[in-house]
C-alpha atoms as a PDB file:
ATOM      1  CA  UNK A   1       0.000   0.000   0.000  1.00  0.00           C
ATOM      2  CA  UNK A   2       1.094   3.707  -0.621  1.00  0.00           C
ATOM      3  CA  UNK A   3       0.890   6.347   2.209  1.00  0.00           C
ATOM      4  CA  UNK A   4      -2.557   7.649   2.190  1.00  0.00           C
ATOM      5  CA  UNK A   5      -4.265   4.312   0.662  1.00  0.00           C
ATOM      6  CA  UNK A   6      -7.008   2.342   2.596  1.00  0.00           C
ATOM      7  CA  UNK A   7      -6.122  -1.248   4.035  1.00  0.00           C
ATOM      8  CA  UNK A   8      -8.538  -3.635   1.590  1.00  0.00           C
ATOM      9  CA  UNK A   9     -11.092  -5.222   3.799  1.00  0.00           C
ATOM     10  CA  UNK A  10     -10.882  -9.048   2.811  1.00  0.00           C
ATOM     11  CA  UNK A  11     -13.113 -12.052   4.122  1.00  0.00           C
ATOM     12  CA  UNK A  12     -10.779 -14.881   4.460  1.00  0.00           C
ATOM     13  CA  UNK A  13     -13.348 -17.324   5.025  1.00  0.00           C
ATOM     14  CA  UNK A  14     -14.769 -16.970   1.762  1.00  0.00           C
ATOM     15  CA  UNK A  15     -11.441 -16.622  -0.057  1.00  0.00           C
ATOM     16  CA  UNK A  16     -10.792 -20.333   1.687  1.00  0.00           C
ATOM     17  CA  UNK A  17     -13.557 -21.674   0.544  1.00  0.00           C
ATOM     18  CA  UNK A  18     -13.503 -20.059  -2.839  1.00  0.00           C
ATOM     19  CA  UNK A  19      -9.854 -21.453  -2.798  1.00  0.00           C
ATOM     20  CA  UNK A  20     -10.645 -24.814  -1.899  1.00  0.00           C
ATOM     21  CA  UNK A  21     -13.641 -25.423  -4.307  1.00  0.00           C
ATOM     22  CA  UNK A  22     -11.974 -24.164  -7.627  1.00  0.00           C
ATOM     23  CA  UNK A  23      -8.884 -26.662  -6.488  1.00  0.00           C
ATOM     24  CA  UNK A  24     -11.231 -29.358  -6.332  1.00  0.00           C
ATOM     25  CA  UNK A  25     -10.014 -29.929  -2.588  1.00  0.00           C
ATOM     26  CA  UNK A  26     -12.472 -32.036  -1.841  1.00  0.00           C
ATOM     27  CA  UNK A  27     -11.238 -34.513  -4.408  1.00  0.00           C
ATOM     28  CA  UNK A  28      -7.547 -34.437  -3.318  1.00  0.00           C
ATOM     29  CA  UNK A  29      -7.660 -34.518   0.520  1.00  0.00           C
ATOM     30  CA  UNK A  30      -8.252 -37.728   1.744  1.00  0.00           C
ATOM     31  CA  UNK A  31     -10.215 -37.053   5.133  1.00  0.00           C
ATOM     32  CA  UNK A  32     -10.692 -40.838   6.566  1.00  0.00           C
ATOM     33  CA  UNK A  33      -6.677 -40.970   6.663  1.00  0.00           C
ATOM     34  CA  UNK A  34      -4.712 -39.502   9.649  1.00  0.00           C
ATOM     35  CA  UNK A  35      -2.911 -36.290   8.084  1.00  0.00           C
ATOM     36  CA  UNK A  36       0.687 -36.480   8.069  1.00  0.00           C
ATOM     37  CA  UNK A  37       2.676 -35.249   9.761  1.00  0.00           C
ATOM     38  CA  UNK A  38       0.139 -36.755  12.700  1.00  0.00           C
ATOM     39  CA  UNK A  39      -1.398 -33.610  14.778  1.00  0.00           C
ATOM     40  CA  UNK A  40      -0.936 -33.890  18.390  1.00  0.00           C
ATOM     41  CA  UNK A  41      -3.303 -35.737  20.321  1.00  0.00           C
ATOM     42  CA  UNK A  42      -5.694 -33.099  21.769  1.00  0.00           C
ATOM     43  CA  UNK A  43      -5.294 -31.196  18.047  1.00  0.00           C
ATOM     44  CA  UNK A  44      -5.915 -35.095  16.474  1.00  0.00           C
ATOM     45  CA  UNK A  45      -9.634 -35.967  18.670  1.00  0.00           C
ATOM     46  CA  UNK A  46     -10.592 -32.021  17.953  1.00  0.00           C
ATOM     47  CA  UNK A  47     -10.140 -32.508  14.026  1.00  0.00           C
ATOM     48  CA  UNK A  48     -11.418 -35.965  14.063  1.00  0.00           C
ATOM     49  CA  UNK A  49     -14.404 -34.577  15.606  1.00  0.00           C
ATOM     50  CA  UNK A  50     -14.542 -31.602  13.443  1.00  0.00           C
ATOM     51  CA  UNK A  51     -14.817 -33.831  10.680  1.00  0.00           C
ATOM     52  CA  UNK A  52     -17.471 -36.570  11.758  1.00  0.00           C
ATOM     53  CA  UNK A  53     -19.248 -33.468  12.493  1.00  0.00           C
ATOM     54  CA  UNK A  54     -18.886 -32.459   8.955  1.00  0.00           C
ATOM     55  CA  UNK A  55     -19.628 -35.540   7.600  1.00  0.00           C
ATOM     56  CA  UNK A  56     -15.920 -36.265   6.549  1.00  0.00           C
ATOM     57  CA  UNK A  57     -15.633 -39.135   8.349  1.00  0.00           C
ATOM     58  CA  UNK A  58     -17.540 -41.877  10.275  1.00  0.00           C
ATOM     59  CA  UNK A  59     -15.212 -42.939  12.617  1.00  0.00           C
END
């Protein structure tokens, strides 16, 4: 930015998910696998649950 310009306003959320569905993410990741490297355990049950939430996985 130049001195005098306004900071942008961006929604990040939206640019994710914008990201994410013209990359076909949904194709590539493979959710039912552990990620690698492996998360740490309290980081590994929150995902895990994030995603059965989500209806990623079903275990």
């Amino acid at each position: 930015l130049l001195p005098g310009d306004e900071e942008p306003e961006v929604d990040l959320g939206r640019l994710l998910q914008t990201v994410y569905e013209r990359a076909a993410y949904d194709l590539r990741v493979r959710y039912e696998e552990e990620p690698v490297p492996p998360l740490e355990p309290p980081f590994a049950e929150w995902a895990a649950t994030l995603l059965r939430e989500k209806g990623y996985r079903r275990r």
